[in-house]
Protein backbone atom coordinates (compact mmCIF):
# COMPACT_ATOMS: atom_id res chain seq x y z
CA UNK A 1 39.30 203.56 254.95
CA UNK A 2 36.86 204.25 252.40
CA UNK A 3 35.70 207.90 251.66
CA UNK A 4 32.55 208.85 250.39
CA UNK A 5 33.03 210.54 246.94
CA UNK A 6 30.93 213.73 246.22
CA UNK A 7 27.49 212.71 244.25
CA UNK A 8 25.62 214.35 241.90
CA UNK A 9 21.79 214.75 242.66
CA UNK A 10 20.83 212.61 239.76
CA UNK A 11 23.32 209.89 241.11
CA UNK A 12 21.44 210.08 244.39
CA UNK A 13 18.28 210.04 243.26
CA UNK A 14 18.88 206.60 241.05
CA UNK A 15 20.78 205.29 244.32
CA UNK A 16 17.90 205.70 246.46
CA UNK A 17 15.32 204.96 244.11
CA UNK A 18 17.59 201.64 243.04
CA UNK A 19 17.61 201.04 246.79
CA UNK A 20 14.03 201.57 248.01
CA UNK A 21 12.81 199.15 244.82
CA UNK A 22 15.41 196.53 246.28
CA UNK A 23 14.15 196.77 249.68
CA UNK A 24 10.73 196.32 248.61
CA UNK A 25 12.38 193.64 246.58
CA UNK A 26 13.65 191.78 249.72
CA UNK A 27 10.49 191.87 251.54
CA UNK A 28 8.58 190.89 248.91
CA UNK A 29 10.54 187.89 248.52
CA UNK A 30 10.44 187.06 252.14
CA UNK A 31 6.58 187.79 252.36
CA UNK A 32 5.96 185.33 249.56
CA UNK A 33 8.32 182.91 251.37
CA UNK A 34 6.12 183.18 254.62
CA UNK A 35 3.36 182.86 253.10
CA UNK A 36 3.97 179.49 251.34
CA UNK A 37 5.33 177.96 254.71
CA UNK A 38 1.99 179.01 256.18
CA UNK A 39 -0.62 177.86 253.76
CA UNK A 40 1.59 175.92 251.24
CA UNK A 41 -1.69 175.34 248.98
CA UNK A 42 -1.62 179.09 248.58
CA UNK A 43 -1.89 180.43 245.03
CA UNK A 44 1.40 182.84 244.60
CA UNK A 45 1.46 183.55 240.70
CA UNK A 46 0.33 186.60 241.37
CA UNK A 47 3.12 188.10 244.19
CA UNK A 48 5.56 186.33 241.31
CA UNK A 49 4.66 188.44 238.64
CA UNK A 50 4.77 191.70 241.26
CA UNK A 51 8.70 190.10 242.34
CA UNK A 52 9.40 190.01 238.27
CA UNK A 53 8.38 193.58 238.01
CA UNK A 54 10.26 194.78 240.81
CA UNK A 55 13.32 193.18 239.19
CA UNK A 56 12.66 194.89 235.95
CA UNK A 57 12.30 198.03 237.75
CA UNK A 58 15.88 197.61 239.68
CA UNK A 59 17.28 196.75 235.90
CA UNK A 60 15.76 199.36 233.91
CA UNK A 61 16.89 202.01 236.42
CA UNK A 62 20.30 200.88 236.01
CA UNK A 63 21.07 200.42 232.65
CA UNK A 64 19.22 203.55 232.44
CA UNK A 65 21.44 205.15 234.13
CA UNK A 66 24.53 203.52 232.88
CA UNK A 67 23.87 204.32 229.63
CA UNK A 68 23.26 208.18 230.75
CA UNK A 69 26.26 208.41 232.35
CA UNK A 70 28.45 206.66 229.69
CA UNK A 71 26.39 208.73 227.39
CA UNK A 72 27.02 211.90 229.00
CA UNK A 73 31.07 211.27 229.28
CA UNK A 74 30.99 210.20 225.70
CA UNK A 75 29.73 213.81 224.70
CA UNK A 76 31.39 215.85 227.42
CA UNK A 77 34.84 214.74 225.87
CA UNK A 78 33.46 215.25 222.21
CA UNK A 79 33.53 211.77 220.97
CA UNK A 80 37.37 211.35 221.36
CA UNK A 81 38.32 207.97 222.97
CA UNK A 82 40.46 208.26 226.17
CA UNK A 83 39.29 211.74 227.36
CA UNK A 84 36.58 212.88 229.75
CA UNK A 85 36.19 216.14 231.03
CA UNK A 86 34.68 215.26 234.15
């Protein structure tokens, strides 16, 4: 069984912000998808570029945070390899 581990605020608020851009991602996706079955003359660049941006969003968040985190160990331990002080 998996346990939930205990989150830090700013780990929850990148989770949920990650996770409301990818829903919003999804439907997107599936609205432009509808939309070309229904009229397939339909002119779409513009819902592309809004997908591309989403996707930038969902990557810019993460590495973001990545680097923050990794950051953040990096100087919590002092800039010695191998330790964190978590």
């Amino acid at each position: 069984m998996v346990t939930p581990k205990r989150r830090s605020a700013i780990d929850l608020v990148v989770i949920m912000l990650t996770a409301t851009v990818g829903l919003m991602l999804v439907l997107s996706v599936i609205g432009v998808f509808i939309l070309r079955l229904k009229y397939p003359d339909a002119d779409t660049s513009r819902a592309a570029e809004a997908v591309a941006g989403l996707i930038q969003t969902i990557v810019g968040a993460l590495v973001g945070f990545i680097g923050g985190r990794a950051t953040g160990k990096w100087e919590g331990s002092n800039g010695r390899k191998g330790e964190h002080n978590a």
